[in-house]
PDB file of N, CA and C in Angstrom:
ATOM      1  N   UNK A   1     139.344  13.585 108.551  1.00  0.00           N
ATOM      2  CA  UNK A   1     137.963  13.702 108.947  1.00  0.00           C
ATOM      3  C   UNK A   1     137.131  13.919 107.692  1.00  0.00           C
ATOM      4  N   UNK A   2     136.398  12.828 107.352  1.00  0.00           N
ATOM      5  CA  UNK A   2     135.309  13.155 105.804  1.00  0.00           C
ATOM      6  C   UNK A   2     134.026  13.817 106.556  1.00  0.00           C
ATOM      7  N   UNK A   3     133.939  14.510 105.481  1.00  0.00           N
ATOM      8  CA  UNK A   3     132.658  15.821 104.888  1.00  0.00           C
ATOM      9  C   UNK A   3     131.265  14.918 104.470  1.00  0.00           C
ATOM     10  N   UNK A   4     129.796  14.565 105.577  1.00  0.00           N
ATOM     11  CA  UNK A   4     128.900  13.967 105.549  1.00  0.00           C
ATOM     12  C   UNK A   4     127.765  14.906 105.499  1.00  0.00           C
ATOM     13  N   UNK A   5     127.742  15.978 104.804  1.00  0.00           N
ATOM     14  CA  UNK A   5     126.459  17.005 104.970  1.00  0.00           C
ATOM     15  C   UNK A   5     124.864  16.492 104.941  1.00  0.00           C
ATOM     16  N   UNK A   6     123.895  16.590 105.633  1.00  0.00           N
ATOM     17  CA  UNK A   6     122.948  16.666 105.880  1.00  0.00           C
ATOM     18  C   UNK A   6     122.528  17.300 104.406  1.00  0.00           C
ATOM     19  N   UNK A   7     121.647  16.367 103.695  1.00  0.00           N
ATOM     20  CA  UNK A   7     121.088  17.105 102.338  1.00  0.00           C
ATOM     21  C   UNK A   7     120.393  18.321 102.471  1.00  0.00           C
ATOM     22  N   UNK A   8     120.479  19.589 102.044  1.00  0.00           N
ATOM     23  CA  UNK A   8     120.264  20.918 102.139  1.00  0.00           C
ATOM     24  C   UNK A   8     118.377  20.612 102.557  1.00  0.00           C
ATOM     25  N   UNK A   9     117.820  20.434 101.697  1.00  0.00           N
ATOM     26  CA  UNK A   9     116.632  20.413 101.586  1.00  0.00           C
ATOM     27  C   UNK A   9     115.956  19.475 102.754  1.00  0.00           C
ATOM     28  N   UNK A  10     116.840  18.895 103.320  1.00  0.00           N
ATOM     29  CA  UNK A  10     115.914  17.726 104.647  1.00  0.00           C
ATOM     30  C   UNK A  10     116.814  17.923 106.092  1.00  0.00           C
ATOM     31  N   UNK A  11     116.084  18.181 106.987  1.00  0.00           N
ATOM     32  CA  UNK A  11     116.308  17.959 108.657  1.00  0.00           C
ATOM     33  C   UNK A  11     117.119  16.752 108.746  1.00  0.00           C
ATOM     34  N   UNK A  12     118.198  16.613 109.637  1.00  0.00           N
ATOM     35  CA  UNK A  12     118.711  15.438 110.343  1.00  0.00           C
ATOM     36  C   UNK A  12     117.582  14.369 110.732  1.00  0.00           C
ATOM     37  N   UNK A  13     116.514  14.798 111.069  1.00  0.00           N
ATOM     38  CA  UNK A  13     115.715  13.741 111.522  1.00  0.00           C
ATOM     39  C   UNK A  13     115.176  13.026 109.917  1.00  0.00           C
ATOM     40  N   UNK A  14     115.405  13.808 108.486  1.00  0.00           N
ATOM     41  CA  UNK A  14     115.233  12.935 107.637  1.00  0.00           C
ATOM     42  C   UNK A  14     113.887  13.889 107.483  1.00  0.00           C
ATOM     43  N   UNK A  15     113.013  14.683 107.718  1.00  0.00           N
ATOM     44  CA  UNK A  15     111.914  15.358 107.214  1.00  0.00           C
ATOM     45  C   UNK A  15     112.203  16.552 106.293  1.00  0.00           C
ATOM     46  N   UNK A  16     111.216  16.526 105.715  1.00  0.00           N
ATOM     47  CA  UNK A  16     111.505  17.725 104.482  1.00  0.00           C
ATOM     48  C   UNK A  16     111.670  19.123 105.490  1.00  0.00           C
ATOM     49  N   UNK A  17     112.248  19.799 104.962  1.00  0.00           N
ATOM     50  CA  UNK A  17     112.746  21.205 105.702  1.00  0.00           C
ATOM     51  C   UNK A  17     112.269  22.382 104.898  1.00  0.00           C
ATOM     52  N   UNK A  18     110.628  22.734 105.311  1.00  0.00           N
ATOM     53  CA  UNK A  18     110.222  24.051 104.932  1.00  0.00           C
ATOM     54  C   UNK A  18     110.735  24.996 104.817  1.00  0.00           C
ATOM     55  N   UNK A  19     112.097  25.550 105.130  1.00  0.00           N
ATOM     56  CA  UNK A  19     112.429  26.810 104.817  1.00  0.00           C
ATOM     57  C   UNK A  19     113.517  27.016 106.090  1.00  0.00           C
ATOM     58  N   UNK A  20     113.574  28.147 107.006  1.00  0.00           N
ATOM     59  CA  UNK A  20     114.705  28.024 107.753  1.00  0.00           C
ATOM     60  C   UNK A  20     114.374  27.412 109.252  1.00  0.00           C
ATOM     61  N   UNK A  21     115.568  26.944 109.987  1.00  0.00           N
ATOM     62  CA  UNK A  21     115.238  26.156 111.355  1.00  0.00           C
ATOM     63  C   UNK A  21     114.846  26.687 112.631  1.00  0.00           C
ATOM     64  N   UNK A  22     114.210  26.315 113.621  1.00  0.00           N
ATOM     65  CA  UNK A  22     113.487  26.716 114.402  1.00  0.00           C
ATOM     66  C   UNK A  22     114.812  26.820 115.433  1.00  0.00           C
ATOM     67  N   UNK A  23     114.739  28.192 116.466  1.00  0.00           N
ATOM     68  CA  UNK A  23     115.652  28.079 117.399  1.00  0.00           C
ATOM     69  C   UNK A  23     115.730  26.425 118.414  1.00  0.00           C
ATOM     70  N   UNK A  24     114.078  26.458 118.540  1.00  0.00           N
ATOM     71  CA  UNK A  24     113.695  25.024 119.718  1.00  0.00           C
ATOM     72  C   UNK A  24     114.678  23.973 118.654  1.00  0.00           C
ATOM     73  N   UNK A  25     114.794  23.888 117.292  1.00  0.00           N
ATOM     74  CA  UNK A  25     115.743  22.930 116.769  1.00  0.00           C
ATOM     75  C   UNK A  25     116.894  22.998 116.524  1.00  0.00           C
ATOM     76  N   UNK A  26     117.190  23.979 116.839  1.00  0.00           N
ATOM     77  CA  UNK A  26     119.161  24.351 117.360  1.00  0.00           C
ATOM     78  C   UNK A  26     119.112  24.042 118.839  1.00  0.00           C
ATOM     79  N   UNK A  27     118.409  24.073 119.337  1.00  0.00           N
ATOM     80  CA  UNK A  27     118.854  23.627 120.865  1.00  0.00           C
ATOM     81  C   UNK A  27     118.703  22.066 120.810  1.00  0.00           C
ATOM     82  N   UNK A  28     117.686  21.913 120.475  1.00  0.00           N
ATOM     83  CA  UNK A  28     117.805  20.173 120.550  1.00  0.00           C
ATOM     84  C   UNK A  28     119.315  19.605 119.973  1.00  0.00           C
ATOM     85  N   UNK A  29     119.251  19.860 118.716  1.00  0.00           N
ATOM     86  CA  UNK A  29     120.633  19.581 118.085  1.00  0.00           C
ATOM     87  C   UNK A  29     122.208  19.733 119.076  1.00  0.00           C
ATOM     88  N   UNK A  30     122.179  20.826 119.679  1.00  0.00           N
ATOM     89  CA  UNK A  30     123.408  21.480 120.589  1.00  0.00           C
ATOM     90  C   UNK A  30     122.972  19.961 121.978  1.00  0.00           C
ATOM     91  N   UNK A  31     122.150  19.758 122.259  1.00  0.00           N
ATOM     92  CA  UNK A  31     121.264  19.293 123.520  1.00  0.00           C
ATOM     93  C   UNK A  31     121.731  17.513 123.449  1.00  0.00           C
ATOM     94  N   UNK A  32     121.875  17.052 121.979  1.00  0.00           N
ATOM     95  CA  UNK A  32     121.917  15.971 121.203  1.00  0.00           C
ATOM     96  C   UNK A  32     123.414  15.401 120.851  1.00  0.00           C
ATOM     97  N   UNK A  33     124.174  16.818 121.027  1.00  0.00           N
ATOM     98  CA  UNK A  33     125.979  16.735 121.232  1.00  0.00           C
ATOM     99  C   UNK A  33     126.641  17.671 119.648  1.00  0.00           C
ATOM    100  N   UNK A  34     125.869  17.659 119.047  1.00  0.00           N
ATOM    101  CA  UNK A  34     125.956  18.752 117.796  1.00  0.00           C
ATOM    102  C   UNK A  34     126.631  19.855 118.710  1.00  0.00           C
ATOM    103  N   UNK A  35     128.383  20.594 118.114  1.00  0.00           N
ATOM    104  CA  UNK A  35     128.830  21.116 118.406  1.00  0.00           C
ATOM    105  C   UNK A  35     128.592  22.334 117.759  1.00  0.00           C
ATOM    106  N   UNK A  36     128.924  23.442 118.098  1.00  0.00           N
ATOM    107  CA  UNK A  36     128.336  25.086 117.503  1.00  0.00           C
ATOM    108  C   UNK A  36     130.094  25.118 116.415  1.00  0.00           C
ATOM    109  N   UNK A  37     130.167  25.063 115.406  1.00  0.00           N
ATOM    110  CA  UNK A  37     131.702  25.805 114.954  1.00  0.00           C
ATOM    111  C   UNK A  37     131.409  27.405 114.920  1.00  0.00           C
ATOM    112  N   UNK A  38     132.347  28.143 115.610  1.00  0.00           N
ATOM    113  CA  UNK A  38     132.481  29.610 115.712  1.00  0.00           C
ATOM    114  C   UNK A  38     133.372  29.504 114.184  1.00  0.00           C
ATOM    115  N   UNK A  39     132.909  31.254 113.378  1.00  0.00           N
ATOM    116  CA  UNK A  39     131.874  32.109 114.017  1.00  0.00           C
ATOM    117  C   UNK A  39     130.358  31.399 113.715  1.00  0.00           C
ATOM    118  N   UNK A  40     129.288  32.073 113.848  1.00  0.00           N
ATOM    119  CA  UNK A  40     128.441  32.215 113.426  1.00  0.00           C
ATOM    120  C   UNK A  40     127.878  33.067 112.170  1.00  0.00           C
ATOM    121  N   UNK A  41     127.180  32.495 111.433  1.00  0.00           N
ATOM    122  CA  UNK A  41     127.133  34.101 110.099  1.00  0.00           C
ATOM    123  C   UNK A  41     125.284  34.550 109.944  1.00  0.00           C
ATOM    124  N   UNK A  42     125.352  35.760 109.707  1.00  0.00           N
ATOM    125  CA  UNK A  42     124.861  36.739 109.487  1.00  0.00           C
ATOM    126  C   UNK A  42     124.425  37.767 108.639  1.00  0.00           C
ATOM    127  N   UNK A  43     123.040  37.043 108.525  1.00  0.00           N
ATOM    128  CA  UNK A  43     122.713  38.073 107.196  1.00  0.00           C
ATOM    129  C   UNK A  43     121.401  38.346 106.697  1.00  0.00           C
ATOM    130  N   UNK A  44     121.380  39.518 105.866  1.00  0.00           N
ATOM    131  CA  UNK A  44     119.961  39.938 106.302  1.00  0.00           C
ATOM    132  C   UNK A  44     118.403  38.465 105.714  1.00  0.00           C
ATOM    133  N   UNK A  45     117.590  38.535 105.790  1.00  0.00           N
ATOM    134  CA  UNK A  45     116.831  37.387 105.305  1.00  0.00           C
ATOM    135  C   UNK A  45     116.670  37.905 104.073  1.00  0.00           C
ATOM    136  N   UNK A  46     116.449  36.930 103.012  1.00  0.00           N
ATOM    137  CA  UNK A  46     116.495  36.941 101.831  1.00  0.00           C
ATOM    138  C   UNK A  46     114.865  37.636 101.039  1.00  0.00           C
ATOM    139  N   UNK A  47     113.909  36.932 102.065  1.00  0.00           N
ATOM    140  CA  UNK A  47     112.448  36.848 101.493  1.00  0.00           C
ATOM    141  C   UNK A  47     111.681  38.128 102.625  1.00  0.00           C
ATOM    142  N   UNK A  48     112.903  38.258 103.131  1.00  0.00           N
ATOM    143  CA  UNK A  48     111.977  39.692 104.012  1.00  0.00           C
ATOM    144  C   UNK A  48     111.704  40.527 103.499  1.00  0.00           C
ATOM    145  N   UNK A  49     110.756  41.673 103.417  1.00  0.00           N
ATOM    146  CA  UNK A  49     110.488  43.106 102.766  1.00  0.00           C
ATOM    147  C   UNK A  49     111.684  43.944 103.944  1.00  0.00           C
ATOM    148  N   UNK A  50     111.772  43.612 105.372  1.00  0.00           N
ATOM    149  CA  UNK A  50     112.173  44.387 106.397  1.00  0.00           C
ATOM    150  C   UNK A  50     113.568  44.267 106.472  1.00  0.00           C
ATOM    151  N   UNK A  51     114.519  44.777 105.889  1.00  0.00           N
ATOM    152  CA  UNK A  51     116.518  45.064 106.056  1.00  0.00           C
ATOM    153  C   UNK A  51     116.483  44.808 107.181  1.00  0.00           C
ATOM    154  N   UNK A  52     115.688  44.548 108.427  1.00  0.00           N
ATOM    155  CA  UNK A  52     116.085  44.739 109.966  1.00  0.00           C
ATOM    156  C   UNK A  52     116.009  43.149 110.315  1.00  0.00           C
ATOM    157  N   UNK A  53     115.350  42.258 109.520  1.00  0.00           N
ATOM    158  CA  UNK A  53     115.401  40.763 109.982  1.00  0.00           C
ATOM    159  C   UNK A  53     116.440  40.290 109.492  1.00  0.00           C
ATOM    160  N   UNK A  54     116.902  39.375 109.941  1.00  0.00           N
ATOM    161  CA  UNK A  54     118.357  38.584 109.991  1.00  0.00           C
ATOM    162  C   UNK A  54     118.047  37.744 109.939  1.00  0.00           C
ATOM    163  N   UNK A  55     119.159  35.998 109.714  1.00  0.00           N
ATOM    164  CA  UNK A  55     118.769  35.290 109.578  1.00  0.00           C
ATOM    165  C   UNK A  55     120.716  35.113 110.395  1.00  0.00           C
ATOM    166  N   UNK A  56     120.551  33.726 110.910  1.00  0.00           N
ATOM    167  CA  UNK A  56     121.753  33.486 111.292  1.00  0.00           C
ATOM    168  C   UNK A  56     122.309  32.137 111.193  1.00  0.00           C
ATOM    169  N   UNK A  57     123.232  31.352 110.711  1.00  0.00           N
ATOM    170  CA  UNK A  57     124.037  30.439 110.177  1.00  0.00           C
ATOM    171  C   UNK A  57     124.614  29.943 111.117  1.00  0.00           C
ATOM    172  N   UNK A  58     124.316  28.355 111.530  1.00  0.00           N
ATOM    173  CA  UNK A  58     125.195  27.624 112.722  1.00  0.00           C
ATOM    174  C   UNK A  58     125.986  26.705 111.346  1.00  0.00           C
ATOM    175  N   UNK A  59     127.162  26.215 111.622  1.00  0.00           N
ATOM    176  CA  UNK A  59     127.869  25.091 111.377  1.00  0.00           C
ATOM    177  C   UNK A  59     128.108  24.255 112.561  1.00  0.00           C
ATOM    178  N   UNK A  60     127.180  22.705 112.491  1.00  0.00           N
ATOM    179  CA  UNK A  60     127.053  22.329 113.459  1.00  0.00           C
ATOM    180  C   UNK A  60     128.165  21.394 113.202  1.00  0.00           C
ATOM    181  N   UNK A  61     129.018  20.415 114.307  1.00  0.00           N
ATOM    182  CA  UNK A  61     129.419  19.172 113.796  1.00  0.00           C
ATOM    183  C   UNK A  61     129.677  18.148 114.900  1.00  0.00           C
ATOM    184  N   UNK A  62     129.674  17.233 114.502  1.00  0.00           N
ATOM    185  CA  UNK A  62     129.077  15.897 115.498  1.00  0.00           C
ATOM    186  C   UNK A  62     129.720  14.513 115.096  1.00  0.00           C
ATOM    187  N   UNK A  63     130.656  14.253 115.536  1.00  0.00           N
ATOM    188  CA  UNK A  63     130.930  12.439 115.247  1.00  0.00           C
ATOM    189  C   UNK A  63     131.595  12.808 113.744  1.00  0.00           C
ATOM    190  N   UNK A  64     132.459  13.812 113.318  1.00  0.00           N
ATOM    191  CA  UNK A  64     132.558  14.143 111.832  1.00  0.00           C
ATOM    192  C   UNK A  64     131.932  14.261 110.425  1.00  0.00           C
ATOM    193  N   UNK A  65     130.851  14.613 110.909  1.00  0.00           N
ATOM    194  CA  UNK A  65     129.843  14.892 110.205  1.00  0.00           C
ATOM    195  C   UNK A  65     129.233  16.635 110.211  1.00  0.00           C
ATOM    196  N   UNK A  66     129.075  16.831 109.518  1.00  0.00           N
ATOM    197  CA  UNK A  66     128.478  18.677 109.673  1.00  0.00           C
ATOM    198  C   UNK A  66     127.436  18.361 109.053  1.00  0.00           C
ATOM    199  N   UNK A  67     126.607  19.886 109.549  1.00  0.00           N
ATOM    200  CA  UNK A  67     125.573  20.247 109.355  1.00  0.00           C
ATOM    201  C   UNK A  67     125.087  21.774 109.309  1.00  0.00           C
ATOM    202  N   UNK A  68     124.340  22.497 108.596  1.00  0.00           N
ATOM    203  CA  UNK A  68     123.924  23.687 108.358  1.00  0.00           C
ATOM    204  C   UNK A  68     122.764  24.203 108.721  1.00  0.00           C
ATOM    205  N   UNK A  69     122.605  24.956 109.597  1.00  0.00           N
ATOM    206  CA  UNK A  69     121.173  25.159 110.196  1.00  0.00           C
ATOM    207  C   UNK A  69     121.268  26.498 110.693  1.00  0.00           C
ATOM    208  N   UNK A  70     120.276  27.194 109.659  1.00  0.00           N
ATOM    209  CA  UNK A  70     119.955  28.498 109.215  1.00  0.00           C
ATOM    210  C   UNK A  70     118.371  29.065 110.439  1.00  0.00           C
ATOM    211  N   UNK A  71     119.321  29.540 111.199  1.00  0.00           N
ATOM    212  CA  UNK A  71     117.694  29.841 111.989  1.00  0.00           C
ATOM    213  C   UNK A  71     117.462  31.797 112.364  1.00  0.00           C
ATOM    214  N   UNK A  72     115.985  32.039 112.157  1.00  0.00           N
ATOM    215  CA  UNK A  72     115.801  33.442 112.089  1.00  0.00           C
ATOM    216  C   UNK A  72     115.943  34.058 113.209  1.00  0.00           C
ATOM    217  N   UNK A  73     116.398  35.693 113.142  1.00  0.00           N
ATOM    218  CA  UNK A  73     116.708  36.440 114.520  1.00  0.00           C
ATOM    219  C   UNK A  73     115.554  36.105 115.525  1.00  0.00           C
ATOM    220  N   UNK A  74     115.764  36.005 116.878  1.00  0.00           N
ATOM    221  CA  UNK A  74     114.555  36.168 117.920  1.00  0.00           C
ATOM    222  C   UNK A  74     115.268  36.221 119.127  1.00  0.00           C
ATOM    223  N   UNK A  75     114.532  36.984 120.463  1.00  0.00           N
ATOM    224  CA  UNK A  75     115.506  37.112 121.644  1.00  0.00           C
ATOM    225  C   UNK A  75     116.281  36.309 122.011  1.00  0.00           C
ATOM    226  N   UNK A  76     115.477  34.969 121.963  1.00  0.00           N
ATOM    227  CA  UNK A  76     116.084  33.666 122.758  1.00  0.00           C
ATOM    228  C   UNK A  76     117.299  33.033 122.073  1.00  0.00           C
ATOM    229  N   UNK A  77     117.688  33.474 120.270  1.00  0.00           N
ATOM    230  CA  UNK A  77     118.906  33.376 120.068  1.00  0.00           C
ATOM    231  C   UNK A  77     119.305  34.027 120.533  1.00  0.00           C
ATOM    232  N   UNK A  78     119.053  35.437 120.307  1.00  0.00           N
ATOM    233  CA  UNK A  78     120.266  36.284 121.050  1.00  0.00           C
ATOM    234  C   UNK A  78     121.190  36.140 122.530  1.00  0.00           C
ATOM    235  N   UNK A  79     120.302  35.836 122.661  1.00  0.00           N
ATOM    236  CA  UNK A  79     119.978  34.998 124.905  1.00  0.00           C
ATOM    237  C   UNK A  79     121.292  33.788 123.858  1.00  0.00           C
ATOM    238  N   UNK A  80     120.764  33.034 123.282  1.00  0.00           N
ATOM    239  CA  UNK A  80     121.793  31.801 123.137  1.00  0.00           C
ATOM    240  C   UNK A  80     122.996  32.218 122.724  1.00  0.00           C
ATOM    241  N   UNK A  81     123.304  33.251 121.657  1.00  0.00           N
ATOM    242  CA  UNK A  81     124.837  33.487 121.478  1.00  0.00           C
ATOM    243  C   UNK A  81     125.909  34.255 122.531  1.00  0.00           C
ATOM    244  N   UNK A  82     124.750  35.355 122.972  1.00  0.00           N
ATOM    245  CA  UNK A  82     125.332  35.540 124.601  1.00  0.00           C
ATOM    246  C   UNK A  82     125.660  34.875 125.042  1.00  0.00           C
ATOM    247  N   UNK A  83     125.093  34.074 125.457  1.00  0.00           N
ATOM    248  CA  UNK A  83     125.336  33.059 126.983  1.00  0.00           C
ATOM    249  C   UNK A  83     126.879  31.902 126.598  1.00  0.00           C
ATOM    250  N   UNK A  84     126.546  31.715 124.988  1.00  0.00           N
ATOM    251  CA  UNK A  84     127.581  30.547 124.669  1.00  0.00           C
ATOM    252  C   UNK A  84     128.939  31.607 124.064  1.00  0.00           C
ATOM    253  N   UNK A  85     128.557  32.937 124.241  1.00  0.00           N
ATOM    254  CA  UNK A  85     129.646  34.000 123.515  1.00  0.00           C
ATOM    255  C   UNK A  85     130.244  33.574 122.394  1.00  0.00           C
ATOM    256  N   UNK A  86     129.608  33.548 121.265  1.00  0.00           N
ATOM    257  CA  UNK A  86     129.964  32.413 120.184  1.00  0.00           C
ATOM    258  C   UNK A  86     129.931  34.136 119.323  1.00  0.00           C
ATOM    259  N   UNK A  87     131.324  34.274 118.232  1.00  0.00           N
ATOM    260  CA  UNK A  87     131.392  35.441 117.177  1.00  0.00           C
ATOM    261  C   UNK A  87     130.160  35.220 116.260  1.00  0.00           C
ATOM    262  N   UNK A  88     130.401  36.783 115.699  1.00  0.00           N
ATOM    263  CA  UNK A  88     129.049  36.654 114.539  1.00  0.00           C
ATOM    264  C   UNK A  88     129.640  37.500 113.687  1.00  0.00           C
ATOM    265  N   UNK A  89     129.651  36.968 112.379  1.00  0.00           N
ATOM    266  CA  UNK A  89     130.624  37.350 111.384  1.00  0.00           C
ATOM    267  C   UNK A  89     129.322  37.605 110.175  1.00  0.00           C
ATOM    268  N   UNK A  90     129.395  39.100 109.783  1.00  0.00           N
ATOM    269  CA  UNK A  90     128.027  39.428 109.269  1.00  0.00           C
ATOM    270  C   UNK A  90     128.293  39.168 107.333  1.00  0.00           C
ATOM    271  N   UNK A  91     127.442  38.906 106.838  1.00  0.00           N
ATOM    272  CA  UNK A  91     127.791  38.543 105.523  1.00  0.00           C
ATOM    273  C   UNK A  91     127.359  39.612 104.455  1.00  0.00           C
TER     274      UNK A  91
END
């Protein structure tokens, strides 16, 4: 199985990627057949002043291809790793 990463700096759809991914664009992706690889990772955000924001790490993969999509804490992830009971392995 060859290693096709999504260039760090650009979205699958090919647009420049401001900074980290929107939950609504982890669901599309999951929605699209992009598989979740467990665990998930975890760690605090880099550019926060606040130790309490997180940031959380999917390894997506699809047709043998991966992908990295870094999206920030908010309920409705939380709601999503619940529901899919996917580990979270803190960094």
């Amino acid at each position: 199985m060859g290693f096709y990463p999504a260039p760090i700096p650009m979205r699958m759809d090919g647009t420049a990627r401001p900074g980290y991914s929107s939950y609504a664009q982890l669901v599309a992706l999951v929605s699209q057949g992009w598989r979740v690889e467990p665990p998930v990772y975890m760690r605090p955000q880099w550019r926060s002043r606040a130790r309490e924001e997180n940031v959380y790490h999917f390894v997506l993969w699809w047709g043998g291809r991966f992908n990295l999509v870094s999206v920030p804490d908010s309920p409705e992830l939380q709601q999503f790793l619940e529901r899919n009971r996917l580990p979270v392995d803190r960094l």
